[in-house]
Protein backbone atom coordinates (compact mmCIF):
# COMPACT_ATOMS: atom_id res chain seq x y z
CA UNK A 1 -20.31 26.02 26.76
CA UNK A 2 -21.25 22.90 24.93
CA UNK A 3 -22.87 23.30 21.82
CA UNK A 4 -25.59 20.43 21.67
CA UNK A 5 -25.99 20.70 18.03
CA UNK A 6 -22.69 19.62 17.10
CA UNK A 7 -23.92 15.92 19.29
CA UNK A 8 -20.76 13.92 20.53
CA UNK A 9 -17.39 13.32 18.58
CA UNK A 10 -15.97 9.47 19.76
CA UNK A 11 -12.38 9.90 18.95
CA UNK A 12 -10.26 6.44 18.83
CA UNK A 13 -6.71 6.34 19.64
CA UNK A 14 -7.31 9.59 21.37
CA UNK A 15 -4.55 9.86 23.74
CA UNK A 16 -1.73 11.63 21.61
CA UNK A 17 -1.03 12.22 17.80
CA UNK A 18 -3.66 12.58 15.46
CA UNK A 19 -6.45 11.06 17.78
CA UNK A 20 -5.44 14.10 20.48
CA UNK A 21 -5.11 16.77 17.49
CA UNK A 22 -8.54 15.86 16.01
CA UNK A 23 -10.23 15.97 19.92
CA UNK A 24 -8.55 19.42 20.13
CA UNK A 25 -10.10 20.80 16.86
CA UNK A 26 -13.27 19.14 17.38
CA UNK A 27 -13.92 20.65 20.65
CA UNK A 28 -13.04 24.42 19.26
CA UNK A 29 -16.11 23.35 16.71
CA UNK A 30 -18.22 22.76 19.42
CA UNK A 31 -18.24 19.43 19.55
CA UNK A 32 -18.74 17.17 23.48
CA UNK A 33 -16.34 14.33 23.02
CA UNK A 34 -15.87 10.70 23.79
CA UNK A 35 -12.10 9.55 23.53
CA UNK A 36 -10.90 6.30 23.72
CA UNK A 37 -7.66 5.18 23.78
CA UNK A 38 -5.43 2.32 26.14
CA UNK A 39 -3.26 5.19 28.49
CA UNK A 40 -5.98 6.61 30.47
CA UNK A 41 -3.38 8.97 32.61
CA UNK A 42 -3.10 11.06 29.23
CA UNK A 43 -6.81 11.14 28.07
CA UNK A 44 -7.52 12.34 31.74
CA UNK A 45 -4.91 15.04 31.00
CA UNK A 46 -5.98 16.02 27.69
CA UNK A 47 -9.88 16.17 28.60
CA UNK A 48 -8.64 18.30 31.94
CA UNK A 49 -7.21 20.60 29.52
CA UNK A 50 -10.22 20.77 26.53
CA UNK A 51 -12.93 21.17 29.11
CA UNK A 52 -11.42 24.00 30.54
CA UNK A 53 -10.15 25.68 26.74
CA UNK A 54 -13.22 24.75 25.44
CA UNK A 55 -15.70 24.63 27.62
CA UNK A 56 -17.24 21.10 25.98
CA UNK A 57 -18.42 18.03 27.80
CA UNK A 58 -15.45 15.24 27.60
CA UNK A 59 -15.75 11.26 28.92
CA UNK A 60 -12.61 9.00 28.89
CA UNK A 61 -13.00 5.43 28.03
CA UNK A 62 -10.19 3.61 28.83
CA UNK A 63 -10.34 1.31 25.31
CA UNK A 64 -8.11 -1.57 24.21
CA UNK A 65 -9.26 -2.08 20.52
CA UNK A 66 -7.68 -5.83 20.56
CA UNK A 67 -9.27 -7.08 23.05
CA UNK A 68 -13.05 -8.32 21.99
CA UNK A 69 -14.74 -7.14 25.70
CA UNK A 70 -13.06 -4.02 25.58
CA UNK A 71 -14.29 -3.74 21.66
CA UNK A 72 -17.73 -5.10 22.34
CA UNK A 73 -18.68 -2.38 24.65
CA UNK A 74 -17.04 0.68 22.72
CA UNK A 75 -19.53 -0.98 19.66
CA UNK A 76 -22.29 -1.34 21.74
CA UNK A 77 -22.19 2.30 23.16
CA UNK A 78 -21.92 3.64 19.47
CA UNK A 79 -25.27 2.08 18.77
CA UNK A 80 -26.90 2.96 21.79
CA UNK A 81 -25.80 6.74 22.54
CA UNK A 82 -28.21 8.91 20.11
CA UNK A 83 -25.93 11.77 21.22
CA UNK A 84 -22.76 10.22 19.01
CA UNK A 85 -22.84 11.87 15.46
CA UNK A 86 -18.97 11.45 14.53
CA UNK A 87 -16.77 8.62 14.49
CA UNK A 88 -13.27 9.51 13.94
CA UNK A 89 -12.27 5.85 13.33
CA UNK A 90 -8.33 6.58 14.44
CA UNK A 91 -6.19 4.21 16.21
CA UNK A 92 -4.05 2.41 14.79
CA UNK A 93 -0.38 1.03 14.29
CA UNK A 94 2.34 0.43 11.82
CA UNK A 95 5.02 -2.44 10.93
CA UNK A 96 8.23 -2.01 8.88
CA UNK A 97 10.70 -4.36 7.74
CA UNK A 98 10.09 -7.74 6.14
CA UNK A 99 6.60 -9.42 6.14
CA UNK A 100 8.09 -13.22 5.69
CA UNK A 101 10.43 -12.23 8.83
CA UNK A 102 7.23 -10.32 10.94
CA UNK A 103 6.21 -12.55 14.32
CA UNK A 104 2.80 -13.79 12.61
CA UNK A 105 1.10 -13.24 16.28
CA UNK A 106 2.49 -9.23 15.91
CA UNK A 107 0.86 -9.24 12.28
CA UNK A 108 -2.26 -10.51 13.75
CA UNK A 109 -2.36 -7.91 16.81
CA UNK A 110 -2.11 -5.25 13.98
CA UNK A 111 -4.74 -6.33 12.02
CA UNK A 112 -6.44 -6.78 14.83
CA UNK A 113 -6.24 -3.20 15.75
CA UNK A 114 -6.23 -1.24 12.13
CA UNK A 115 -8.81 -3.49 10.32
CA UNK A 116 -11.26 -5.52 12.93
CA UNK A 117 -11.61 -2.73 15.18
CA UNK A 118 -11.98 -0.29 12.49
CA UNK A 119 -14.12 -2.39 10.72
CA UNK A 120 -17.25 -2.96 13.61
CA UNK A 121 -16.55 0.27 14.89
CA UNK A 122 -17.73 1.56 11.31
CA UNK A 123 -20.40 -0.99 11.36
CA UNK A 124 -21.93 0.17 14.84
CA UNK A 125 -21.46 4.10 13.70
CA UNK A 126 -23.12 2.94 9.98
CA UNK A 127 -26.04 1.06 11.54
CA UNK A 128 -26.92 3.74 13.86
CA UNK A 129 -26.33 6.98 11.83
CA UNK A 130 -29.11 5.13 9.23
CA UNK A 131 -31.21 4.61 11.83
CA UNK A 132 -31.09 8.08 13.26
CA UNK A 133 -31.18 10.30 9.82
CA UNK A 134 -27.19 11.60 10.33
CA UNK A 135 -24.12 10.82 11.11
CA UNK A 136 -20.33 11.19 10.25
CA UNK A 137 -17.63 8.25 9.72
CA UNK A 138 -13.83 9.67 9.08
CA UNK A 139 -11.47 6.59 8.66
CA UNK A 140 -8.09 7.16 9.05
CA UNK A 141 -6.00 5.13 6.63
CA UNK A 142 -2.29 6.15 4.89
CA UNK A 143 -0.93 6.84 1.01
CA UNK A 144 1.17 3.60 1.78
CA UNK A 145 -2.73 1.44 1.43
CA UNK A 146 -2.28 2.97 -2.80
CA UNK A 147 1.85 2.44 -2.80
CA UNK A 148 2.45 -1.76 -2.69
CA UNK A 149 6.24 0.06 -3.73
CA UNK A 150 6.69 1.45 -0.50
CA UNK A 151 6.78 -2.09 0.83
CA UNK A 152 5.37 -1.99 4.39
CA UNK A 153 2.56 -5.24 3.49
CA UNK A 154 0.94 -6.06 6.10
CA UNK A 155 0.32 -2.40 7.04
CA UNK A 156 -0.19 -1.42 4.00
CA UNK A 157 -2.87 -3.53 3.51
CA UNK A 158 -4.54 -3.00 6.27
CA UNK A 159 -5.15 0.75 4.97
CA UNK A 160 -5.87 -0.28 1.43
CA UNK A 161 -8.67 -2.01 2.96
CA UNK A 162 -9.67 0.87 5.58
CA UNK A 163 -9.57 3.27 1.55
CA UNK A 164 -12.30 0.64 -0.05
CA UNK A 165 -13.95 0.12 3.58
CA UNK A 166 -14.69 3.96 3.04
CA UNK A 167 -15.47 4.18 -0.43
CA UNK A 168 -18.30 0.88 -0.40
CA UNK A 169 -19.82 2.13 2.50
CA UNK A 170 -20.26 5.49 1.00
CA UNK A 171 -21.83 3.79 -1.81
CA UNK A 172 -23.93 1.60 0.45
CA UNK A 173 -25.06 4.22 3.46
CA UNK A 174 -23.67 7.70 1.70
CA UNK A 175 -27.45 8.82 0.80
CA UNK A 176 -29.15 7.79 3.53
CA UNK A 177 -28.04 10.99 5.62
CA UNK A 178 -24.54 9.82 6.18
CA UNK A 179 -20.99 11.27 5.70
CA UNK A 180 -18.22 8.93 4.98
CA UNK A 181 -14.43 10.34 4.68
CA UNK A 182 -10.79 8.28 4.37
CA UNK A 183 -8.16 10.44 6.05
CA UNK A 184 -5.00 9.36 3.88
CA UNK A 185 -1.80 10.90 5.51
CA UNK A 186 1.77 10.79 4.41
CA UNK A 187 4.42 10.40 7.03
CA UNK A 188 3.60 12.74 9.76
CA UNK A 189 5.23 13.31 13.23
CA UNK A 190 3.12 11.52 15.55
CA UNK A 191 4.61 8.67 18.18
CA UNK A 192 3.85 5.63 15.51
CA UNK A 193 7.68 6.21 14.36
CA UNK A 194 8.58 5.19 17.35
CA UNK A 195 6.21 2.88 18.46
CA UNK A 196 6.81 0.93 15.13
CA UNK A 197 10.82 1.01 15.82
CA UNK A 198 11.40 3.61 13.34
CA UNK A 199 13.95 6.35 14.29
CA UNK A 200 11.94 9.89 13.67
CA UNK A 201 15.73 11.84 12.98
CA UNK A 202 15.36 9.50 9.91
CA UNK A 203 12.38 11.31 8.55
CA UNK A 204 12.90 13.71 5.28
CA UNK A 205 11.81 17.05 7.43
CA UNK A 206 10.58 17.88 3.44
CA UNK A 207 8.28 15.32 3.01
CA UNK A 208 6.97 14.58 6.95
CA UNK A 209 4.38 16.50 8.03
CA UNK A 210 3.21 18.26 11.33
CA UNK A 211 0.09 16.99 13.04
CA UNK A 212 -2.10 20.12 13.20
CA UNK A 213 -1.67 21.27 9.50
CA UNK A 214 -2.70 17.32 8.78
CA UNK A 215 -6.34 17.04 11.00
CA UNK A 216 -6.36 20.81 9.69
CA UNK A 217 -5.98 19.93 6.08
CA UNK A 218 -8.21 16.96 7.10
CA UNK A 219 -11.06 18.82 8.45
CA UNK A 220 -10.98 21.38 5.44
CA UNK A 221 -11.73 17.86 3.48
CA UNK A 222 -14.34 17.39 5.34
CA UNK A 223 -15.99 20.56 4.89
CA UNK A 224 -15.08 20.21 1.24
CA UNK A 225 -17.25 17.17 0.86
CA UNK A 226 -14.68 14.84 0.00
CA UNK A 227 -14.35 11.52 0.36
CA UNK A 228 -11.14 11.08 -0.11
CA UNK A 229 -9.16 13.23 1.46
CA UNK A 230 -5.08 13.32 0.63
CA UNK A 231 -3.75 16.44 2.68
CA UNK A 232 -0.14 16.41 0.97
CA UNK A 233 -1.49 15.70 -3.04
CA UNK A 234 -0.62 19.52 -4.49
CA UNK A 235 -2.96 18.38 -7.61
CA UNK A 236 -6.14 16.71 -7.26
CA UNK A 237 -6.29 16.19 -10.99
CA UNK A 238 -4.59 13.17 -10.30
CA UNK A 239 -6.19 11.69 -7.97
CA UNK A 240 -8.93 12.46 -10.16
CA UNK A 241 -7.28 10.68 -13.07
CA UNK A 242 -6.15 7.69 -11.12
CA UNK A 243 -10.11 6.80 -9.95
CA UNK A 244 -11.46 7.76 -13.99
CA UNK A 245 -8.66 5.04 -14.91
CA UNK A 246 -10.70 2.79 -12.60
CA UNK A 247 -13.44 3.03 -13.11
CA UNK A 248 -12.78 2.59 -17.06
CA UNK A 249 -11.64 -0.82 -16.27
CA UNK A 250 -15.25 -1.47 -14.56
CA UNK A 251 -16.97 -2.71 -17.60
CA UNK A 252 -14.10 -5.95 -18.65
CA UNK A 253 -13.51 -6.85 -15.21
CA UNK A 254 -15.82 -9.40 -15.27
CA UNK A 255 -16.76 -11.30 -18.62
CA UNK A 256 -18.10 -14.72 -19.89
CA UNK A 257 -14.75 -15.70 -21.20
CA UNK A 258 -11.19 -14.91 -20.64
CA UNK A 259 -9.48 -12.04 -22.55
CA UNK A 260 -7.85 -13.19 -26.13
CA UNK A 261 -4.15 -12.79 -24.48
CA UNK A 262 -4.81 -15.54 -22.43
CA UNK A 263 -5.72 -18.55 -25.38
CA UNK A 264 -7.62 -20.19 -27.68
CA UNK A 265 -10.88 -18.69 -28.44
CA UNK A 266 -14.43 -19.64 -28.67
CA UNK A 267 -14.71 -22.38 -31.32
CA UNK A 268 -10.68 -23.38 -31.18
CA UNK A 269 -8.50 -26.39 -30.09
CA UNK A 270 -6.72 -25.13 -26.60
């Protein structure tokens, strides 16, 4: 039976992978859900299967996040439906190889997909968790957004983006009765290997994870309170480290003159 406390979970890329994992865990929480994803044969499967596990209320919207209609009414039911208190702001896609070499139109369709549509998806969810008193946002982004070394570019900066996204809403809406969370995986077996032209045999089994012990891992994060969430970081000391160094820097980023290294000072000839 539907638990009407919990409200509705809208689940983005929904069909398989994380999105599909998350619906599952949600709905054995309690949770009615919306999913949303572009194969609508497999939502209809997996909602066949969670209402009868679960018991919960589920509604498939068949959803392409590039394309501004299809967008534009996903946004515009977010700020309508009081019901919605969870956005699990999901879908997504990756690129490997060489940026200067990508098809600029395929580098657009991702960012497209992993930064506009995350970005007024969070904006609809924001707006109208203030308005109603509560609300949660979980972003989905990747270690590669802190790792420029790992070389993917133009995904990787897509989920640097979705990391601050996260962390300057929190500061912006984080009070005001609203959650905020960036889901930061490390390689995981979902279907973006393949989808991305990656070979998954080519994965180190030692450092790929399986789905459910990620949204698991991500969902204890959640209860934890955390922000950021890294499931595979054994010591959180360094994350910890890594945002005091940060924030250290805060004070000189921004000065009435440059630093000495860089010249002549106040009062001398360049």
């Amino acid at each position: 039976m539907s638990n009407d406390t919990r409200g509705v979970a809208l689940i983005t890329g929904a069909s398989a992978g994380i999105g599909a994992t998350y619906a599952d865990r949600l709905a054995k929480r309690g949770y009615d859900l919306l999913l949303a994803a572009r194969d609508a044969a497999r939502l209809e499967a997996l909602a066949l299967r969670l209402r009868a596990e679960s018991g919960v209320k589920v509604e498939v919207l068949r959803t392409d996040l590039t394309d501004k209609a299809s967008l534009g009414r996903l946004e515009a039911r977010l700020r309508s439906d009081e019901a919605i208190t969870l956005l699990v702001n999901n879908a997504g896609a990756a690129t490997f190889g060489s940026f200067v070499e990508s098809d600029p139109d395929a580098l657009e369709g991702l960012i497209d997909l992993n930064l506009v549509a995350v970005t007024r998806l969070a904006n609809a969810a924001g707006a109208a968790f203030v308005r109603r008193g509560r609300g949660t946002i979980v972003n989905i982004g990747s270690v590669v957004g802190l790792l420029p070394e790992y070389r993917s570019v133009a995904y990787g900066a897509t989920k640097a983006f979705v990391l601050y996204l996260t962390q300057g809403l929190n500061e912006e809406i984080g009070g005001a009765g609203v959650t905020l969370q960036a889901v930061l995986p490390g390689a995981t077996r979902t279907e973006i290997w393949e989808r991305s032209g990656r070979n998954p045999a080519d994965l180190d089994p030692d450092r790929t994870m399986d789905v459910d012990e990620l949204v698991d891992a991500a969902l204890a994060g959640l209860d934890r309170g955390e922000l950021v969430t890294i499931p595979s970081l054994l010591d959180p000391v360094q994350w910890d480290a890594f945002q005091a160094a940060r924030l250290a820097m805060a004070p000189n980023l921004s000065n009435a003159h440059p630093a000495p290294r860089y010249g002549a000072q106040v009062g001398e000839p360049a």
